[in-house]
N, C-alpha and C. Protein backbone atom coordinates (compact mmCIF):
# COMPACT_ATOMS: atom_id res chain seq x y z
N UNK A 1 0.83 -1.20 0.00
CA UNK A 1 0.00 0.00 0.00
C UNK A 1 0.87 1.26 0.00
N UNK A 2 1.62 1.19 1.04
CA UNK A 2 2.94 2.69 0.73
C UNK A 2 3.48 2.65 -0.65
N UNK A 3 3.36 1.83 -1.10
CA UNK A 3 4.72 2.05 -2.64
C UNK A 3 3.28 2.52 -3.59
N UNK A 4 1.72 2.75 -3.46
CA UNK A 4 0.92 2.68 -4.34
C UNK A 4 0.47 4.27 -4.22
N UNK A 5 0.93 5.37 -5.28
CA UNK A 5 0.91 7.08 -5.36
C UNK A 5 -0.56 7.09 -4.73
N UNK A 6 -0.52 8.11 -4.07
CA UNK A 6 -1.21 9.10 -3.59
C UNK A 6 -2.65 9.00 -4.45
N UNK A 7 -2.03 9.60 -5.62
CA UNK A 7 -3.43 9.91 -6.97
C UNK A 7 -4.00 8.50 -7.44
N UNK A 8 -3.43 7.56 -7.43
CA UNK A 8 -3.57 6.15 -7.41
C UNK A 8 -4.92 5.37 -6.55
N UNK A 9 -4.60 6.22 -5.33
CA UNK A 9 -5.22 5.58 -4.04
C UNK A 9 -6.66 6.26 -4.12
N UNK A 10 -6.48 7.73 -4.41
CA UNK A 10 -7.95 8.29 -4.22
C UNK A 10 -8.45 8.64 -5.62
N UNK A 11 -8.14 7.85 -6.51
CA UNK A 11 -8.57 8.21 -7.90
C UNK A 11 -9.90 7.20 -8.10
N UNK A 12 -10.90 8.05 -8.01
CA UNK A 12 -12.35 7.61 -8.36
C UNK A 12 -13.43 8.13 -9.09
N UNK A 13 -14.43 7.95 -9.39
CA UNK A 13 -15.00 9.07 -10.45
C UNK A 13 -16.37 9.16 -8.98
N UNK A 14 -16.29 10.34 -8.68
CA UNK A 14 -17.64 11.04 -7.24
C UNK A 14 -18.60 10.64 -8.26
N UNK A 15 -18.96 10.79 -9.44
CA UNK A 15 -20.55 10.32 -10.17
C UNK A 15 -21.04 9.15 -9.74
N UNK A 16 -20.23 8.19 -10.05
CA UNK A 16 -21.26 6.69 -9.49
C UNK A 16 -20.62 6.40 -8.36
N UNK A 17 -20.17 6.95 -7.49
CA UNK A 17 -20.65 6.81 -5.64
C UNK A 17 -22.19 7.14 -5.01
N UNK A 18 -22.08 6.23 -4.49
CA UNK A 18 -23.23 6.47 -3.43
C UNK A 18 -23.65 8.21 -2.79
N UNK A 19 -24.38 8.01 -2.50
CA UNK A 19 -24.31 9.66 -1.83
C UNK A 19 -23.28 9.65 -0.73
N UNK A 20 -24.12 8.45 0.23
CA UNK A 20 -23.49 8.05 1.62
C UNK A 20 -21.93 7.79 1.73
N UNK A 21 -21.19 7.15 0.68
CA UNK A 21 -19.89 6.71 0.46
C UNK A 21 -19.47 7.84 0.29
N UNK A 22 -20.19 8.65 -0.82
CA UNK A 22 -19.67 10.41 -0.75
C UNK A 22 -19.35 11.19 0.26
N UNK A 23 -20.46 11.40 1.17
CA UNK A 23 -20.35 11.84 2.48
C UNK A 23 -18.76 11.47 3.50
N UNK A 24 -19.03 10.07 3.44
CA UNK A 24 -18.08 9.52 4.84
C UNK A 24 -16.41 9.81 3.93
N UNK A 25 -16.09 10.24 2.38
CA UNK A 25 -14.66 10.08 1.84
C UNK A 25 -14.95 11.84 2.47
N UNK A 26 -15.88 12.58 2.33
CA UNK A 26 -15.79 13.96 2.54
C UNK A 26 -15.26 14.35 3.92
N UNK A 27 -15.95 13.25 4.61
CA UNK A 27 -16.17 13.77 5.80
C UNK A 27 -14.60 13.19 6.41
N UNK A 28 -13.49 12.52 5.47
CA UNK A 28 -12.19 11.63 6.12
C UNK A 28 -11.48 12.70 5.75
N UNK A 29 -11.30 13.13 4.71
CA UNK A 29 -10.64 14.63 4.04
C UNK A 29 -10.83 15.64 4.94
N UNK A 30 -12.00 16.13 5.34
CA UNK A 30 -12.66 17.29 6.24
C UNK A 30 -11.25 17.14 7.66
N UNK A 31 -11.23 15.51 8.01
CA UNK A 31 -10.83 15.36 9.66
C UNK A 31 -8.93 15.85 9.19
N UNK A 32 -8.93 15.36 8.00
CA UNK A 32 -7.20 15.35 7.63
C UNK A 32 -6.92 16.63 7.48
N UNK A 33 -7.55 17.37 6.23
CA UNK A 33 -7.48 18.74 7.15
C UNK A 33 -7.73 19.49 7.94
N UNK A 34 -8.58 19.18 8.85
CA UNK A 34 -8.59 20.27 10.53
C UNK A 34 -7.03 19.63 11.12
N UNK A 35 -7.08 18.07 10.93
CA UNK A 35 -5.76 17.85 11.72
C UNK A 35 -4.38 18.40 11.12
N UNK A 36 -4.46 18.23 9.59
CA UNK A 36 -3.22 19.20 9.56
C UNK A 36 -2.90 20.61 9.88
N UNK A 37 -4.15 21.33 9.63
CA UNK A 37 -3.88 22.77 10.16
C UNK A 37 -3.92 23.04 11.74
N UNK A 38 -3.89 21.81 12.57
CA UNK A 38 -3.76 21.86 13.84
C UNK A 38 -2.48 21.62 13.75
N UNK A 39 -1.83 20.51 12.98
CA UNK A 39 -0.28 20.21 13.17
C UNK A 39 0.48 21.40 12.92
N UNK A 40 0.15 22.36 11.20
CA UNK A 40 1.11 23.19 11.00
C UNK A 40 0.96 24.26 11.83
N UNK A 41 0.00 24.76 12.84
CA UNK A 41 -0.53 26.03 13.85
C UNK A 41 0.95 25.35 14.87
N UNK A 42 1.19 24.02 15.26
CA UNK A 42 1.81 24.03 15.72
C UNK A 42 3.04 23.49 15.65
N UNK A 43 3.54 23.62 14.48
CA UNK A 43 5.05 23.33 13.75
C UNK A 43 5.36 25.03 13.91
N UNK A 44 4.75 25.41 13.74
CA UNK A 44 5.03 27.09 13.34
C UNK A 44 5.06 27.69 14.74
N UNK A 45 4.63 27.73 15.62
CA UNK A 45 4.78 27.86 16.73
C UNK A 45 6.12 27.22 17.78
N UNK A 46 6.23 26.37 17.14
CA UNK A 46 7.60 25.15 17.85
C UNK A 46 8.81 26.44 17.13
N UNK A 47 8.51 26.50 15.77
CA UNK A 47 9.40 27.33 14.82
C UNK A 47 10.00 28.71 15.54
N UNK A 48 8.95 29.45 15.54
CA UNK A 48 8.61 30.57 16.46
C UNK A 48 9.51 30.73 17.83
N UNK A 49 9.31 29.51 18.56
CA UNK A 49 10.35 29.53 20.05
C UNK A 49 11.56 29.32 19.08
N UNK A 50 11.68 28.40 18.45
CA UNK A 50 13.21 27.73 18.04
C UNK A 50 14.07 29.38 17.85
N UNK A 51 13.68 29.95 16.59
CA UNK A 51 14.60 30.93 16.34
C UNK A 51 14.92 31.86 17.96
N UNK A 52 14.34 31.87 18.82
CA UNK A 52 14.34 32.53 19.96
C UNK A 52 15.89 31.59 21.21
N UNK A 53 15.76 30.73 20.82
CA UNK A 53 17.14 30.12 21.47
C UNK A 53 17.84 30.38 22.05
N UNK A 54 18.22 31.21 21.00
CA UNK A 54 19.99 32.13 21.11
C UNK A 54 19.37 33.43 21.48
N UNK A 55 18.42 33.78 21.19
CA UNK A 55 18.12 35.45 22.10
C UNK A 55 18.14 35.21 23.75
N UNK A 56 18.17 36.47 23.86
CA UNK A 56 18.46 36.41 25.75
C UNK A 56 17.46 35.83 26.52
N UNK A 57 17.43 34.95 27.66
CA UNK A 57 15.98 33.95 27.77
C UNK A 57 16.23 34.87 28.77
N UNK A 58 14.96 35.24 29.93
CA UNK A 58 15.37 35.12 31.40
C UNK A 58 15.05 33.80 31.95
N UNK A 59 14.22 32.81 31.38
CA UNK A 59 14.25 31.23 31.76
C UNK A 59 14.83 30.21 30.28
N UNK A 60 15.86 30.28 30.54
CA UNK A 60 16.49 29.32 29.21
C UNK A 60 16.22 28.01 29.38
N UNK A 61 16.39 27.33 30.09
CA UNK A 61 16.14 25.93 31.05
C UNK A 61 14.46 25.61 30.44
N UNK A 62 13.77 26.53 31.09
CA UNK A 62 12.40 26.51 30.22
C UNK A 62 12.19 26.33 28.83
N UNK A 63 12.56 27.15 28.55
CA UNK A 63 12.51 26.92 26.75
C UNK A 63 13.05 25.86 26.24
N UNK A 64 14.27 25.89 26.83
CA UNK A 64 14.72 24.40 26.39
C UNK A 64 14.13 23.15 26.59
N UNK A 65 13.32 23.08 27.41
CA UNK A 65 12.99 21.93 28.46
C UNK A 65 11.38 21.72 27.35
N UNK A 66 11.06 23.21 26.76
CA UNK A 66 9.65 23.10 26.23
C UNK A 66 9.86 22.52 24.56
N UNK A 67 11.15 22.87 24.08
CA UNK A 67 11.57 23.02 22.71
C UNK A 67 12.29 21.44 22.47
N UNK A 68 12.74 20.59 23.98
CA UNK A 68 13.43 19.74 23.11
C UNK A 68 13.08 18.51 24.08
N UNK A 69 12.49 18.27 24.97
CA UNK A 69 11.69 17.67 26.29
C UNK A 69 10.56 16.91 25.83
C-alpha cells in the first residue's frame, strides 16, 4: 500500500458513488485537514520559540525543556 501514489489511491470518479460513500470520503478529508492545520498552527509555533534560542531567555532551562523535552 505505501509504494501505491497518492493519486492512485484516491482516484475515483464522485458520479457513481453512493451519496453516503460520498459523504463519509468527505467527511475523512474534512478530519485530515482540521488535523493538519492543527499540526502546521503548531510546527510554526515550535518554529517561532526555536529561532528565539539564542536570544536572551530570562528562563532558558524553560525553553529548552519546552523546545526539546
Amino acid at each position: 500500500m505505501e509504494s501505491v501514489r497518492f493519486d492512485q489511491v484516491f482516484a475515483f470518479d464522485e458520479d457513481s458513488l453512493e451519496v453516503e460513500t460520498t459523504r463519509l470520503i468527505n467527511q475523512v478529508f474534512d478530519h485530515l485537514h482540521t488535523e493538519w492545520l492543527a499540526y502546521e498552527k503548531l510546527a510554526r509555533s515550535l518554529v517561532g520559540m526555536a529561532h528565539l534560542i539564542d536570544e536572551p531567555d530570562p528562563d532558558k532551562g524553560l525553553t529548552e525543556a519546552l523546545l526539546f523535552d
